[in-house]
Protein backbone atom coordinates (compact mmCIF):
# COMPACT_ATOMS: atom_id res chain seq x y z
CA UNK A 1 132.79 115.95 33.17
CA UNK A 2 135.35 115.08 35.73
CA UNK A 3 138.17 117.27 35.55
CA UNK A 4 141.91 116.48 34.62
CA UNK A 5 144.79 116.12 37.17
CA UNK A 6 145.93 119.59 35.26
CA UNK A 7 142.76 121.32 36.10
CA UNK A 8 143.03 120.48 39.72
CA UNK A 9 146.48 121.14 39.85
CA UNK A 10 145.57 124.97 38.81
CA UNK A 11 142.54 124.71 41.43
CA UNK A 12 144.50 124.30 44.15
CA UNK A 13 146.99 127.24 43.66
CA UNK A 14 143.60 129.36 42.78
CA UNK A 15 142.58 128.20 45.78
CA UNK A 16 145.49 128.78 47.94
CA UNK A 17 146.45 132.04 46.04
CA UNK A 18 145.26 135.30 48.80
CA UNK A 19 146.36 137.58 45.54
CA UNK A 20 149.88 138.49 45.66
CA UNK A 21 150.97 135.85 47.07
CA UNK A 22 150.30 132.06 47.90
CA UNK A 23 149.34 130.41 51.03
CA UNK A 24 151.46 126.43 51.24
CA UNK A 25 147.56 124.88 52.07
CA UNK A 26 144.64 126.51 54.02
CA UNK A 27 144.35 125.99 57.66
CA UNK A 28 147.90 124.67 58.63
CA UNK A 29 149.91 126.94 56.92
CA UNK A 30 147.87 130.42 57.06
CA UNK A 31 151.41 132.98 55.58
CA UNK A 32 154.23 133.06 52.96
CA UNK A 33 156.72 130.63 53.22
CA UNK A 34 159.75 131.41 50.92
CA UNK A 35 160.98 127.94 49.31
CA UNK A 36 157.08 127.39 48.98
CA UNK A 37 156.24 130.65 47.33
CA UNK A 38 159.40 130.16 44.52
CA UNK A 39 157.88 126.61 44.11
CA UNK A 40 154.53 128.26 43.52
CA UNK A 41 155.90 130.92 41.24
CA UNK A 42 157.24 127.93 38.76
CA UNK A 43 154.01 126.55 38.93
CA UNK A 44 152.49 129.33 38.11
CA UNK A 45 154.38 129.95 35.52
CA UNK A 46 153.04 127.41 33.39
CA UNK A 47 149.40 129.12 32.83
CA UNK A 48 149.90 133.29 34.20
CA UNK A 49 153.40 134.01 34.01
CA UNK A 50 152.29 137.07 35.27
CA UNK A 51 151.44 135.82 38.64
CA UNK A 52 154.92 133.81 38.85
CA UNK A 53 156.34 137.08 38.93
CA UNK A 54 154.00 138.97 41.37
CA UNK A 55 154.70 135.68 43.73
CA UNK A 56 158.07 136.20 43.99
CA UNK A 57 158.42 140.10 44.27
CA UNK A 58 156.09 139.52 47.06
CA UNK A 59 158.32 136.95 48.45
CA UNK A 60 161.04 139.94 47.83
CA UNK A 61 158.97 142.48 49.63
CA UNK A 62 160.20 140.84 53.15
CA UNK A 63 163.45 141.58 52.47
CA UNK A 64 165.98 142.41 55.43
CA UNK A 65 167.95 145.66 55.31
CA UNK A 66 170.83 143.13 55.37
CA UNK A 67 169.86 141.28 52.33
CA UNK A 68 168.47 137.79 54.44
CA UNK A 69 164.66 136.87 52.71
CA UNK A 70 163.23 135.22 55.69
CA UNK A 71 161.58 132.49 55.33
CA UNK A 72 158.32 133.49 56.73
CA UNK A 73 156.26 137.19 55.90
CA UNK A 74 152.76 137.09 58.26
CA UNK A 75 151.21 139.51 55.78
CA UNK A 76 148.26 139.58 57.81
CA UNK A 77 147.73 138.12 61.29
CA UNK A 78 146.18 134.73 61.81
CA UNK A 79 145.68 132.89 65.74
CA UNK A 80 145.84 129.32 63.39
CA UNK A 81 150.03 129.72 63.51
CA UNK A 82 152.52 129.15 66.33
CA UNK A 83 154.91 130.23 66.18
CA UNK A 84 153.80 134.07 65.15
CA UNK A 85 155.41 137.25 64.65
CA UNK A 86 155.32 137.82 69.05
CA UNK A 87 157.66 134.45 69.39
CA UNK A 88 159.98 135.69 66.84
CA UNK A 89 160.05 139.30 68.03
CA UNK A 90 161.66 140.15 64.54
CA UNK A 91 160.23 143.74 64.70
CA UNK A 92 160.30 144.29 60.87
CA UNK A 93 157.24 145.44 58.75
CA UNK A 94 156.11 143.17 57.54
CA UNK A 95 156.52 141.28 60.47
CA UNK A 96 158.65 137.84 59.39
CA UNK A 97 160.55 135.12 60.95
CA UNK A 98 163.90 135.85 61.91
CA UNK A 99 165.76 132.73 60.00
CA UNK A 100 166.09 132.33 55.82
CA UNK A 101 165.25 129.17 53.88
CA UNK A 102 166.76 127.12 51.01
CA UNK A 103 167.52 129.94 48.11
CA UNK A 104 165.74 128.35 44.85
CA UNK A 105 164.58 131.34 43.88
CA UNK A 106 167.34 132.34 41.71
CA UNK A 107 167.17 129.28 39.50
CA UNK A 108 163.61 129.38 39.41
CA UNK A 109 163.38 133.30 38.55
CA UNK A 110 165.92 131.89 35.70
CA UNK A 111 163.23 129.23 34.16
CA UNK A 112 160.72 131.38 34.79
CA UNK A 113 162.25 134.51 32.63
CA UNK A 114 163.61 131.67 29.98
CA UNK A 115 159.83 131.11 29.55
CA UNK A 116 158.89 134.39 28.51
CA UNK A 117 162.08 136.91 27.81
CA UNK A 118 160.12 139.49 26.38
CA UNK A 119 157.64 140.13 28.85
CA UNK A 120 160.44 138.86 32.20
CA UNK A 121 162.84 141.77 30.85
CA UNK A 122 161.79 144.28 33.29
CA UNK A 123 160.88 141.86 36.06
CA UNK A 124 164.16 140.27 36.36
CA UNK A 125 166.46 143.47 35.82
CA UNK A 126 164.36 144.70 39.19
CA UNK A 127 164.55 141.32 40.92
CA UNK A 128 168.24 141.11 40.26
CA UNK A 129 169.74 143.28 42.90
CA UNK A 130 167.77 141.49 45.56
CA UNK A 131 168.31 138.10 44.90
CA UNK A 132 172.38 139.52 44.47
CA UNK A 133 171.79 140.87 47.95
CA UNK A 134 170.52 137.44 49.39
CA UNK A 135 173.35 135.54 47.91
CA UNK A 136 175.77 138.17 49.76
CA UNK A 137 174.13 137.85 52.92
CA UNK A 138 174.30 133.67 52.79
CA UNK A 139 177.95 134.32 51.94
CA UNK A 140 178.34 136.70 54.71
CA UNK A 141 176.44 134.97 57.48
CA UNK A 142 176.16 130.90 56.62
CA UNK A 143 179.63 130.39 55.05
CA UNK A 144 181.69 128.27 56.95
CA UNK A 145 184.75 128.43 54.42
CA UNK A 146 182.69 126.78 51.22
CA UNK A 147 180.08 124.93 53.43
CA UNK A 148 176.46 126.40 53.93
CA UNK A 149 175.34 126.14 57.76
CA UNK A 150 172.01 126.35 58.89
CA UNK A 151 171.30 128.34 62.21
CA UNK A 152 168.05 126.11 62.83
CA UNK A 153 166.43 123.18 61.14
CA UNK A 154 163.55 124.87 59.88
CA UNK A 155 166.22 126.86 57.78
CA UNK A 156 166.53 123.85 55.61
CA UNK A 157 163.02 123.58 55.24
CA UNK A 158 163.94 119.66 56.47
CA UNK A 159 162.92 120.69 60.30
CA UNK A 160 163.02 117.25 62.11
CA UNK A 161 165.44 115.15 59.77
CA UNK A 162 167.37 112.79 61.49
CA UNK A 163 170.93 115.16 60.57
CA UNK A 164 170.01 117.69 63.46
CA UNK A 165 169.54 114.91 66.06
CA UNK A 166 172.77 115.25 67.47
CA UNK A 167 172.80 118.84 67.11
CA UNK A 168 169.51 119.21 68.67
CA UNK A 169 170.34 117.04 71.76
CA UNK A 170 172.52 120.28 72.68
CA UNK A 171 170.30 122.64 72.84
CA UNK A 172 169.44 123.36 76.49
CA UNK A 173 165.28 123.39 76.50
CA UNK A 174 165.53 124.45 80.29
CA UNK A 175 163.74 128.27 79.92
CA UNK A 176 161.36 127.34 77.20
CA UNK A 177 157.98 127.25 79.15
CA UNK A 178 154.64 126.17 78.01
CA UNK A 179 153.13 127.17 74.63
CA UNK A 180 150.34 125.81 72.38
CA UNK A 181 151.07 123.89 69.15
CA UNK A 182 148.28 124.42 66.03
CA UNK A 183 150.16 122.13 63.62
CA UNK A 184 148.44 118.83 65.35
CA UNK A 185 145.66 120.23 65.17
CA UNK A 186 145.26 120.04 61.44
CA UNK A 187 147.38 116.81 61.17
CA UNK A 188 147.55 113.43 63.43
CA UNK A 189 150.41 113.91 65.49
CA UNK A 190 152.65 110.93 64.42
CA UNK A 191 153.00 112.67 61.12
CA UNK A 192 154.51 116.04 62.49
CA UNK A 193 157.49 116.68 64.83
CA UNK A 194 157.75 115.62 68.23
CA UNK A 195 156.92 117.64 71.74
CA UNK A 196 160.98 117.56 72.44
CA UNK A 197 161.70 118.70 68.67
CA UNK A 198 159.35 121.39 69.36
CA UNK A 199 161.15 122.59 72.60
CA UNK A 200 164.14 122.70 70.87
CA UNK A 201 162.93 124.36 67.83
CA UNK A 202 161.68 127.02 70.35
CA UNK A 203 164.83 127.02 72.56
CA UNK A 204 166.61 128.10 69.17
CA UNK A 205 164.07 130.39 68.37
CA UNK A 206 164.20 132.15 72.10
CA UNK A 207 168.33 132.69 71.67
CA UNK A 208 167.34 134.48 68.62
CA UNK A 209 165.09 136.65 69.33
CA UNK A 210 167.36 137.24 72.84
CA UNK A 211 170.00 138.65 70.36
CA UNK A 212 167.84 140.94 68.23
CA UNK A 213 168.93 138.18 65.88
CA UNK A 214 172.26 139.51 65.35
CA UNK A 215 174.02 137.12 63.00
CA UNK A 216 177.76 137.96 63.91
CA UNK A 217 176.50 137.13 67.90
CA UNK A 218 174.22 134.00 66.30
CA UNK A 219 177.45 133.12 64.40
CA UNK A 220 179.84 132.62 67.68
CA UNK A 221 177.62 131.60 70.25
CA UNK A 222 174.01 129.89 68.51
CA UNK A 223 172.81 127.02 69.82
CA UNK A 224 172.83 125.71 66.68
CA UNK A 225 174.67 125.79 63.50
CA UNK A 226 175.48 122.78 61.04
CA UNK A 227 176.60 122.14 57.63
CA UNK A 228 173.95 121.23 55.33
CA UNK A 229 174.27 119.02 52.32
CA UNK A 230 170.97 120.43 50.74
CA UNK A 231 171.60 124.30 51.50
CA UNK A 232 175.09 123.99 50.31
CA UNK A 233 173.55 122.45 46.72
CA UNK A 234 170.81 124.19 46.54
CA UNK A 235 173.08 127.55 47.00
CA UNK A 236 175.53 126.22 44.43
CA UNK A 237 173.04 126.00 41.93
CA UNK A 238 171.35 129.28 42.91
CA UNK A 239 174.43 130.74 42.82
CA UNK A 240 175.04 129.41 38.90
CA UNK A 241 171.59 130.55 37.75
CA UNK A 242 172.28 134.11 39.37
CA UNK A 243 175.91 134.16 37.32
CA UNK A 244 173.59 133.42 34.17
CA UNK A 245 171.40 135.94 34.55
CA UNK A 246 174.20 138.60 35.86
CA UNK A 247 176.03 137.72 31.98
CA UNK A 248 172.39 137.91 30.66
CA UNK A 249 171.77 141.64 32.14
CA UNK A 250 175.34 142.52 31.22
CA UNK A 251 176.06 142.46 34.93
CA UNK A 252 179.30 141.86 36.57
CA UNK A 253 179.46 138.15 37.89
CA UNK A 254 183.08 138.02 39.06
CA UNK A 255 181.54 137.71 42.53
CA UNK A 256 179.20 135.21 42.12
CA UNK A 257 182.10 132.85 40.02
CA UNK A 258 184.27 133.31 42.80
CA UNK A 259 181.57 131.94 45.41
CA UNK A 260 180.54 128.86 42.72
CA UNK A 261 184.71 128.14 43.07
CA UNK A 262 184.82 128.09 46.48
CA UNK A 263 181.92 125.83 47.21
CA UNK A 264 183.11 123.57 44.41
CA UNK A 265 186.07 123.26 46.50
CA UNK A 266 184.60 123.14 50.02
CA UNK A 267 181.86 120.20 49.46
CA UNK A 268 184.38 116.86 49.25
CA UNK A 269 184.48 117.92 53.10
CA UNK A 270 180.74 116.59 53.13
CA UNK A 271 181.50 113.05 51.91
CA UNK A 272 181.03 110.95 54.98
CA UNK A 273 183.14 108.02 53.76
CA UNK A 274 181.39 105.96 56.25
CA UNK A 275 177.96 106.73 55.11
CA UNK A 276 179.17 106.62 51.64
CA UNK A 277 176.72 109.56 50.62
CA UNK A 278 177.09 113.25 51.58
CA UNK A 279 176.14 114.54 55.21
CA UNK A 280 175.38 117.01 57.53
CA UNK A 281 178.64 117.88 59.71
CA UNK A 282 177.56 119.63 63.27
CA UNK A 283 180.01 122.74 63.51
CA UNK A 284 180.21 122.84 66.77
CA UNK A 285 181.25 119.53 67.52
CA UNK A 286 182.88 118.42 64.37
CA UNK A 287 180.79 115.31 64.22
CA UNK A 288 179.05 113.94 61.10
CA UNK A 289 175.08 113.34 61.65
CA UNK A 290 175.12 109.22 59.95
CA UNK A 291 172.31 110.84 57.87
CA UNK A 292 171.44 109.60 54.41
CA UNK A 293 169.06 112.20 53.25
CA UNK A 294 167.23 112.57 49.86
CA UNK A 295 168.94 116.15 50.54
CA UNK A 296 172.30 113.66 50.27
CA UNK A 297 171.26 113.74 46.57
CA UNK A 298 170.87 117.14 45.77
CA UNK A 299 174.63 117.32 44.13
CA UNK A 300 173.94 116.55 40.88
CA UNK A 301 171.30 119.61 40.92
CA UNK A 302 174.44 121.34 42.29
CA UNK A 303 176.01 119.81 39.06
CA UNK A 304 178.61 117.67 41.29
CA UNK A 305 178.98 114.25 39.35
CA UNK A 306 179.55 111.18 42.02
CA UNK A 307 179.20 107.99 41.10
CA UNK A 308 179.30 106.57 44.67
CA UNK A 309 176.58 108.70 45.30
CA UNK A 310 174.33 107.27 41.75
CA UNK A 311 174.99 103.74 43.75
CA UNK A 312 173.30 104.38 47.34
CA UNK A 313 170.65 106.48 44.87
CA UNK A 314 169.97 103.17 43.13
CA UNK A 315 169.83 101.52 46.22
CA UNK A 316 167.54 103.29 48.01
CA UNK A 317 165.30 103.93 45.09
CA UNK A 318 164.96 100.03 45.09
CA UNK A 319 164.21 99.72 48.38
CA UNK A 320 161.04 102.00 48.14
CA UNK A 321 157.93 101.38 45.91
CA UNK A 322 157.89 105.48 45.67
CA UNK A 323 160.95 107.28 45.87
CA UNK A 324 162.68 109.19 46.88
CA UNK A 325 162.66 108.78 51.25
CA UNK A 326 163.82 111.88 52.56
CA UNK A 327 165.82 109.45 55.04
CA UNK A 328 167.28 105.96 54.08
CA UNK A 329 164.98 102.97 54.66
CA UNK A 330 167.70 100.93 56.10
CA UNK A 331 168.17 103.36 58.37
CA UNK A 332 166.95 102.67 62.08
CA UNK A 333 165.90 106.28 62.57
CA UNK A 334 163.68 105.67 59.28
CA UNK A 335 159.85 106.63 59.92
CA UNK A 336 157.69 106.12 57.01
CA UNK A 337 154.59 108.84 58.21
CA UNK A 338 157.04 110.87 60.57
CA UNK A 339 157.28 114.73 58.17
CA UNK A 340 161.44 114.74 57.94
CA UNK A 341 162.39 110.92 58.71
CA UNK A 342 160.98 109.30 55.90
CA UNK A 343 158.48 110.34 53.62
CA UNK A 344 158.64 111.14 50.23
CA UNK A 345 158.35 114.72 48.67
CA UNK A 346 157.01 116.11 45.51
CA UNK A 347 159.32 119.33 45.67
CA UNK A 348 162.47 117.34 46.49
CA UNK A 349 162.29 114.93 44.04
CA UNK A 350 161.51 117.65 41.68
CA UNK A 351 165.16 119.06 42.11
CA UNK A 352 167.15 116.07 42.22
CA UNK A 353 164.97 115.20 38.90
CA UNK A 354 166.06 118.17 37.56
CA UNK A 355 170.00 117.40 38.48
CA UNK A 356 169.74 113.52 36.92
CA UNK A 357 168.34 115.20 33.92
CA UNK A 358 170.56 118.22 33.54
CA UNK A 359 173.57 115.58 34.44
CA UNK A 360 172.49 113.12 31.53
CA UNK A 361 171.23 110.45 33.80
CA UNK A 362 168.19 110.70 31.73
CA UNK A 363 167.10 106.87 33.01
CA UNK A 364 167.36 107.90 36.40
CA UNK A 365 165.24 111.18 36.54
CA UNK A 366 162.29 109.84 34.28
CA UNK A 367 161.69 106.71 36.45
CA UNK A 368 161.65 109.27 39.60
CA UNK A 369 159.26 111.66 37.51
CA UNK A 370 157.32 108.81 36.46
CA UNK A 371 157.15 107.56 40.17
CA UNK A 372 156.49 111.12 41.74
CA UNK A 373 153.60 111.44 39.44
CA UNK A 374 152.40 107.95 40.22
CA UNK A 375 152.18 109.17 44.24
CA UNK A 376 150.28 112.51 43.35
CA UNK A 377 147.77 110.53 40.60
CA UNK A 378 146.92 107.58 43.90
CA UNK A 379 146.91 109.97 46.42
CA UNK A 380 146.18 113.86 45.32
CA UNK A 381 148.17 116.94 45.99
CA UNK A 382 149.40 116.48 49.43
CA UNK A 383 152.40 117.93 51.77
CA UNK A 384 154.35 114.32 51.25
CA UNK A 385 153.70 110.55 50.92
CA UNK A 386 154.53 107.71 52.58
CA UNK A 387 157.18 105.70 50.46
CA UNK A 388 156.34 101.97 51.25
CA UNK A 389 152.75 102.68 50.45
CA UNK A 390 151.85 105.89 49.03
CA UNK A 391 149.43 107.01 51.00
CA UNK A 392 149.26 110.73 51.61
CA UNK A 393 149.94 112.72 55.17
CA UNK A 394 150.72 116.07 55.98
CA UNK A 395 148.29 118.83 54.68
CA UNK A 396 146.27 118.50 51.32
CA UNK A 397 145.38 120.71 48.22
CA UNK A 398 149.23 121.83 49.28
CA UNK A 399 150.48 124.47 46.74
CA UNK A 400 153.94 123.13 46.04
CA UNK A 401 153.08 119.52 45.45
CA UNK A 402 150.30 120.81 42.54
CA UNK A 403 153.02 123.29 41.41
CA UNK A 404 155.69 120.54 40.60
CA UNK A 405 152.79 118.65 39.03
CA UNK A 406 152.37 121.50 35.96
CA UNK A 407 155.98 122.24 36.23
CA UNK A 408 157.70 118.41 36.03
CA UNK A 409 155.72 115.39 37.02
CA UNK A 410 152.95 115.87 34.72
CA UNK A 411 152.98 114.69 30.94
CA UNK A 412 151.78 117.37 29.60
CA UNK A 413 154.58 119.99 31.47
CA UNK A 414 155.71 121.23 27.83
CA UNK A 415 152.40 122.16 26.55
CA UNK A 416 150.89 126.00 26.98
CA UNK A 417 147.79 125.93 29.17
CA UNK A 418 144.44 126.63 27.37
């Protein structure tokens, strides 16, 4: 008997899980990756709440002294990653990266405890404090007043999206040197990040670990640091699941309403009326990137209303057999294959799905559930899709893509697992 998309779904994570925590896919991606682990945990949630919550107090175990969750632990070492704990030179047990990643651990801690109360009680009343501590330390460190920088592009978890390019043309490559790449290795080439992304990804990398990746130095002087679109939703909502469960614990959320207020008045600055759509805006030069991004669409998971922005959603969604392109198809820079500059995610989708719905664009988010689960039933549980044709690229039997299958694509997400 052949088994159900379900089944395999719960397969994979089995077969990615090392325990305590979840690997993204054997092979290319051999550690803990934050975003990817919460993803897992929602997943798991579906059939051993239990396990959701050991995923993410592993996740928490990484913790910096100064509250940042980085967005890589190496738990145990592995030659099949570069770069590894000696290029980030992090010193921290465990070692880790030295950068953070988009904070949707917060909202999904929140479904996940909804789920179960009873038995999340105790789990969540210890997780609290350190997803509290997180939230302070994006305040702190990647608040430029109301916007939500990142300090490299693989802090978005969107590493080569067309938004950094101009960014990214700054950073001087000059003392990088020669190192070895694994990621092609696993995956053709024209589906990953290019040689000069690299260099630049490692440029950024060297001027942090130069710094002891001191954020106040990082702050001034980085190479990079630009105002994200998705970070600055994706913290918005965070930061309104954290106030919920702060009034659910009996906890004081003054803090955390004050933050929501300020963003909520800081993110019209992202509206690039030329785009029409929300964009990335490089700090240091004041320039917008001319991105359209699926991350462009995270506000109504933010719970930002824009009906400019439901237009250019419509549009591109009609331009694409399988939404949603993480970059606009009418875009020159659009590459259907190329990781960032095109494709279509499972995980992304997932949370602007989740905003349409929450927002009462109920039309909207089931045609882009009903599409996303279209792309994983054709093609399997891979890292993304192409979106003219569906075929899948990046790694397979990938953890987050089977996660958001139990959690939202499937058709059976509301029933218990047997």
């Amino acid at each position: 008997m052949s088994l159900t998309i379900d089944q395999k779904a719960r397969a994979t994570m089995h077969g990615n899980d090392q325990g305590t925590y979840t690997l993204p896919t054997n092979g290319l991606y051999p550690y803990q990756w934050n975003w990817d682990s919460a993803f897992a945990a929602l997943g798991f949630a579906t059939f051993d709440v239990n396990r959701a919550w050991v995923e993410l107090e592993t996740l928490f175990s990484g913790q910096w002294d100064n509250g940042m969750v980085p967005h890589i632990i190496f738990h145990r070492e592995s030659a099949g990653y570069f770069p590894g704990p000696r290029e980030w030179g992090t010193k921290t047990v465990p070692p880790t990266s030295g950068i953070s990643q988009p904070p949707v651990a917060a909202t999904f801690t929140r479904a996940i405890y909804a789920s179960d109360p009873a038995s999340g009680r105790s789990r969540v009343e210890k997780l609290f404090p350190r997803l509290l501590r997180w939230h302070r330390w994006f305040w702190r460190h990647r608040n430029e007043d109301g916007l939500i920088v990142v300090n490299h592009p693989w802090e978005s978890g969107r590493d080569n999206a067309p938004e950094w390019d101009e960014a990214m043309a700054n950073v001087d490559t000059s003392g990088v040197g020669t190192y070895s790449r694994n990621d092609t290795s696993h995956v053709d080439p024209h589906m990953r990040p290019s040689k000069e992304d690299y260099d630049r990804f490692m440029a950024i990398v060297a001027a942090g670990r130069a710094c002891g990746w001191d954020e106040e130095e990082l702050t001034r002087n980085g190479p990079f640091r630009v105002a994200d679109p998705g970070m600055s939703f994706i913290l918005l909502r965070a930061n309104r699941d954290l106030m919920a469960l702060a009034e659910e614990l009996g906890e004081d959320s003054g803090e955390i309403e004050g933050w929501i207020r300020i963003q909520e008045a800081a993110l019209p600055r992202l509206w690039n009326p030329q785009l029409n759509g929300y964009d990335a805006l490089n700090i240091r030069t004041g320039n917008f990137a001319g991105s359209m991004s699926s991350a462009s669409f995270l506000n109504w998971y933010g719970g930002i209303e824009n009906p400019q922005a439901m237009a250019e959603f419509r549009r591109i969604t009609a331009a694409v057999p399988f939404a949603f392109p993480s970059h606009d198809p009418a875009s020159p820079r659009f590459e259907a294959f190329r990781y960032w500059r095109g494709p279509t995610w499972g995980m992304i989708n997932t949370l602007i799905g989740m905003g349409l719905e929450e927002m009462g664009h109920h039309g909207e988010a089931e045609a882009l559930r009903t599409s996303t689960a279209s792309l994983i039933e054709k093609s399997g549980f891979a890292e993304y899709f192409n979106p003219m044709d569906g075929q899948p690229a990046g790694g397979m039997d990938f953890t987050w893509t089977a996660a958001i299958w139990l959690a939202w694509a499937s058709p059976n997400r509301h029933r218990k697992a047997g």
